[in-house]
N, C-alpha and C. Protein backbone atom coordinates (compact mmCIF):
# COMPACT_ATOMS: atom_id res chain seq x y z
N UNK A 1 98.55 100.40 84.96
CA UNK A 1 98.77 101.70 85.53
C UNK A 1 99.70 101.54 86.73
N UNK A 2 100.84 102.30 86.82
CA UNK A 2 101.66 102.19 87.82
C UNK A 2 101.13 103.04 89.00
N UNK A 3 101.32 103.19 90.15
CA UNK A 3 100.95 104.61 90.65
C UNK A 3 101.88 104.02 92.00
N UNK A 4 102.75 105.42 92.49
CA UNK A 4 104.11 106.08 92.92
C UNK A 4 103.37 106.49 94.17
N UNK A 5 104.01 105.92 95.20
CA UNK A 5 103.65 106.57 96.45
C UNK A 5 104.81 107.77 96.86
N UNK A 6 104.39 108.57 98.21
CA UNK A 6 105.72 109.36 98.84
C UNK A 6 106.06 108.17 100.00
N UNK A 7 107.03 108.50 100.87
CA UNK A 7 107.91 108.10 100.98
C UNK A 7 107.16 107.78 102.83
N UNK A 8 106.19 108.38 103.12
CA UNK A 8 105.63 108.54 104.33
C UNK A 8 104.76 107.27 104.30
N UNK A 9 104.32 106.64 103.03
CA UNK A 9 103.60 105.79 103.05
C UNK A 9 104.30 104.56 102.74
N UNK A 10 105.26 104.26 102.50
CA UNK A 10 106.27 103.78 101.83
C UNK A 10 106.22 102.36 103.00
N UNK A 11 105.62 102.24 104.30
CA UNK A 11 105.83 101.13 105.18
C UNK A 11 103.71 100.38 105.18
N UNK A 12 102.93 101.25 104.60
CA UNK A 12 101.81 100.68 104.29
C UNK A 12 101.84 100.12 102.62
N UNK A 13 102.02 100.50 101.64
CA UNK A 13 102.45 100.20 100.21
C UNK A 13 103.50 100.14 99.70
N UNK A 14 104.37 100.48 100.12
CA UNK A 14 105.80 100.15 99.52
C UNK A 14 106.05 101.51 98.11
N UNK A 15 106.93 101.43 97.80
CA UNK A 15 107.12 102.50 96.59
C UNK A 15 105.87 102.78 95.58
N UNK A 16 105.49 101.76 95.00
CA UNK A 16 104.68 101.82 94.11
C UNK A 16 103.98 100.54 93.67
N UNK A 17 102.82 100.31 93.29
CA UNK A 17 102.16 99.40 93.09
C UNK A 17 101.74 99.61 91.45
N UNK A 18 101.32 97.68 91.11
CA UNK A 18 101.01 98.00 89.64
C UNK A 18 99.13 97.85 89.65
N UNK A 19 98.48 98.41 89.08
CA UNK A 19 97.09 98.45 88.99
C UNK A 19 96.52 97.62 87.67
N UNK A 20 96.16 97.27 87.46
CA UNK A 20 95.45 96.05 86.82
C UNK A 20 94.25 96.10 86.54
N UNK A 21 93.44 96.40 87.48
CA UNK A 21 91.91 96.83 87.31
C UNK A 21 91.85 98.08 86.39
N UNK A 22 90.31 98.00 85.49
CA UNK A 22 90.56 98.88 84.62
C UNK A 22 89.74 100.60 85.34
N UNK A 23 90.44 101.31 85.69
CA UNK A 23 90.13 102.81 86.79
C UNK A 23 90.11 103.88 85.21
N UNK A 24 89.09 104.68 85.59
CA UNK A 24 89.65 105.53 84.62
C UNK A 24 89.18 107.09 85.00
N UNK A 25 89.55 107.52 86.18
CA UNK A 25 89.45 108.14 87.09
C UNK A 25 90.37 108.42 88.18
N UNK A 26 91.03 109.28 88.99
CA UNK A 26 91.34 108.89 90.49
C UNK A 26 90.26 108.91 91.34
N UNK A 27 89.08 109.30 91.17
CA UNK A 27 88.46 108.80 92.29
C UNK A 27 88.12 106.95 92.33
N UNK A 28 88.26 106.30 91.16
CA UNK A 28 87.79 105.13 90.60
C UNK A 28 89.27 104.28 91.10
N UNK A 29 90.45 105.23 90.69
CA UNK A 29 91.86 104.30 91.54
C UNK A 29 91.47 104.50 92.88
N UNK A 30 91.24 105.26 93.58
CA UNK A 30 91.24 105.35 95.20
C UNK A 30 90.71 104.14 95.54
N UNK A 31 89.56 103.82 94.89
CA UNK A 31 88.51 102.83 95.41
C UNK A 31 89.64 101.21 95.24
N UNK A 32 90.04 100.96 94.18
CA UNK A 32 90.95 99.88 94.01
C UNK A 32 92.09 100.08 95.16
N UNK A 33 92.29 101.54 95.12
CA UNK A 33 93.23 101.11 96.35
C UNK A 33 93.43 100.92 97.88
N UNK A 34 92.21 101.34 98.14
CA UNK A 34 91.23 101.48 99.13
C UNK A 34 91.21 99.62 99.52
N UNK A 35 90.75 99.11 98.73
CA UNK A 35 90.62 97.39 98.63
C UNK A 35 92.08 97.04 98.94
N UNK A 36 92.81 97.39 98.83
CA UNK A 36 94.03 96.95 98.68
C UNK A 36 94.71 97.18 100.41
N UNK A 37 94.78 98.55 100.39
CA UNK A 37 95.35 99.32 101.72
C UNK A 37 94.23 99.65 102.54
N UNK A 38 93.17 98.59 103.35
CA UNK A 38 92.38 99.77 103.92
C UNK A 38 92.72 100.97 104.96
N UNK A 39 92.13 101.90 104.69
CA UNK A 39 92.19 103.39 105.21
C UNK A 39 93.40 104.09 104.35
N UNK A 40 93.45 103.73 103.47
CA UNK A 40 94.28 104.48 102.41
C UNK A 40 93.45 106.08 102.08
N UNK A 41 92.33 105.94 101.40
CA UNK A 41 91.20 106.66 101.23
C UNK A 41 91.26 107.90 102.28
N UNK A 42 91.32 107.78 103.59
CA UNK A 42 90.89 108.80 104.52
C UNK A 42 92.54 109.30 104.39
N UNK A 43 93.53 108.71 104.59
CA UNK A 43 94.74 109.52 104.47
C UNK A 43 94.88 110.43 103.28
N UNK A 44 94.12 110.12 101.96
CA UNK A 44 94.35 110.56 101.52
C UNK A 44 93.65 111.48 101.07
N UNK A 45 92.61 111.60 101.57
CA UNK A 45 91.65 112.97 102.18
C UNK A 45 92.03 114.50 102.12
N UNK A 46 93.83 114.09 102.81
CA UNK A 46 93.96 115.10 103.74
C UNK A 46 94.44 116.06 102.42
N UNK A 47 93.96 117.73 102.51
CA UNK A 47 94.00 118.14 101.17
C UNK A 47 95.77 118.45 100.77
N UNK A 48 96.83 117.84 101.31
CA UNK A 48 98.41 118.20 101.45
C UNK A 48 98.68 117.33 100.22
N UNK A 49 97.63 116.29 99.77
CA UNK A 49 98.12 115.33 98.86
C UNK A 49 97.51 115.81 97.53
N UNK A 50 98.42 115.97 96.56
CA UNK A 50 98.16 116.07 94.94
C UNK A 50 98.05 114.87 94.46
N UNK A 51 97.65 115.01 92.91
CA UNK A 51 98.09 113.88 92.06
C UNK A 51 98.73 114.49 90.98
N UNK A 52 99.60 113.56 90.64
CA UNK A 52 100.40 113.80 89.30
C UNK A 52 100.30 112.65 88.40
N UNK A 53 99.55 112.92 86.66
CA UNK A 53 99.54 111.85 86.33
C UNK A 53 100.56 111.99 84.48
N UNK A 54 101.02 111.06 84.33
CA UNK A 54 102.46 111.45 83.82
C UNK A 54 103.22 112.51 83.94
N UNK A 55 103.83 112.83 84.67
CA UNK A 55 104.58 114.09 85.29
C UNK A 55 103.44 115.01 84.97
N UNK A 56 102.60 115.65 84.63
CA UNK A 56 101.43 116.85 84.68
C UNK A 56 100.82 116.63 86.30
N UNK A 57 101.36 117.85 87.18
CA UNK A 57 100.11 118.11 88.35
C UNK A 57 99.01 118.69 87.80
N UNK A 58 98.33 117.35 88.56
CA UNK A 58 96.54 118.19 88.48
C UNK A 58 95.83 119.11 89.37
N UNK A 59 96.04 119.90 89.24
CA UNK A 59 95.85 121.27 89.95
C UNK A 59 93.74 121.60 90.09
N UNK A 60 93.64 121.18 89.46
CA UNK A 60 91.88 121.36 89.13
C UNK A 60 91.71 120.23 88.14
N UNK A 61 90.13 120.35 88.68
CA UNK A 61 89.38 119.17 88.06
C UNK A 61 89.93 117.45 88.48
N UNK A 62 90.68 117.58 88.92
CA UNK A 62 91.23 116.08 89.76
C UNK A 62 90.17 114.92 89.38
N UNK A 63 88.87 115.10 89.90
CA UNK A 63 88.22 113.74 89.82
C UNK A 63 87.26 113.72 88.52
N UNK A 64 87.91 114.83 87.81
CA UNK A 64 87.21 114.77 86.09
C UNK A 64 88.05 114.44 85.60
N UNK A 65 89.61 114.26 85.55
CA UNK A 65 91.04 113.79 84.30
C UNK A 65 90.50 112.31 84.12
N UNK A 66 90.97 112.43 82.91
CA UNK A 66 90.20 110.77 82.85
C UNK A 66 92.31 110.07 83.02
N UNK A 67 91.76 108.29 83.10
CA UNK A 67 93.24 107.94 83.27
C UNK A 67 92.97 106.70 82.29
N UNK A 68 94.21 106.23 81.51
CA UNK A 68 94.37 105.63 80.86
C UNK A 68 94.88 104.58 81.32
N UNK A 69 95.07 102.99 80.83
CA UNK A 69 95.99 102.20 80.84
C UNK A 69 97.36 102.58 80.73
N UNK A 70 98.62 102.27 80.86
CA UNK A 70 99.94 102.29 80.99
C UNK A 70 99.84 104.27 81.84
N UNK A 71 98.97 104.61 82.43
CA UNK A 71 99.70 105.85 83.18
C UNK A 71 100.20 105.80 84.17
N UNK A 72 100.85 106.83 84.72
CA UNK A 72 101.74 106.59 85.97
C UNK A 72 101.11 107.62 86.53
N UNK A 73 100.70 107.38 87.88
CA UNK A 73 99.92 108.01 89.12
C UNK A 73 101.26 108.86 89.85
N UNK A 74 101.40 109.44 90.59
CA UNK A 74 101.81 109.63 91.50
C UNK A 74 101.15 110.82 92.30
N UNK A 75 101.35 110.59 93.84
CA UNK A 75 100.84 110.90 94.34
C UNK A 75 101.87 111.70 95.61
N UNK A 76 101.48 113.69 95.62
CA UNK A 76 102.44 114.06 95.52
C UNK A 76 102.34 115.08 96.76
N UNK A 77 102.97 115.26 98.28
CA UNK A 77 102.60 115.72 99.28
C UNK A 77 102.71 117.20 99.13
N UNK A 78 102.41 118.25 99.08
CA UNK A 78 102.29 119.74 99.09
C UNK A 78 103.50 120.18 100.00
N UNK A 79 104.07 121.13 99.10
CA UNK A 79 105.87 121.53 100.25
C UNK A 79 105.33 122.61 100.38
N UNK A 80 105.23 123.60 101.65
CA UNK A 80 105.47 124.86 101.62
C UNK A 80 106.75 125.20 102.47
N UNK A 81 106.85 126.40 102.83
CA UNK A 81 107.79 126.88 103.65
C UNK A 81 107.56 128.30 104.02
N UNK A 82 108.29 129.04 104.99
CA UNK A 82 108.15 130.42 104.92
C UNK A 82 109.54 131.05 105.85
């Protein structure tokens, strides 16, 4: 599983990391990545962050999508404007 950071995080993880452990969940990746980056988890708390998993945003149900081997995560900051 690949999973795509933004660009704000880009000096704690770098672009993107490959996942290896078998997650089949994002709440189940957090935890792997959590091990990896600690305090990854609480940044990513903050509710500005989506997930996108093969280009589909998950808009609802987030920690029910199940995730497969070879998917691509990304993880995707909320734009507004006015």
């Amino acid at each position: 599983m690949t999973v795509r950071f933004p660009s704000m995080f880009h000096g704690k993880t770098g672009h993107q990391v490959i996942v290896s452990e078998p997650v089949t969940s994002i709440p189940g990746l957090l935890a792997v990545l959590e091990v990896r980056f600690p305090g990854l988890s609480a940044d990513l708390a903050d509710p500005i962050y989506n997930f996108a998993v093969n280009d589909e945003m998950l808009l609802h149900g987030v920690n029910a999508h199940p995730l497969r081997d070879g998917d691509v995560v990304e993880i995707v900051p909320t734009i507004s404007g006015g």
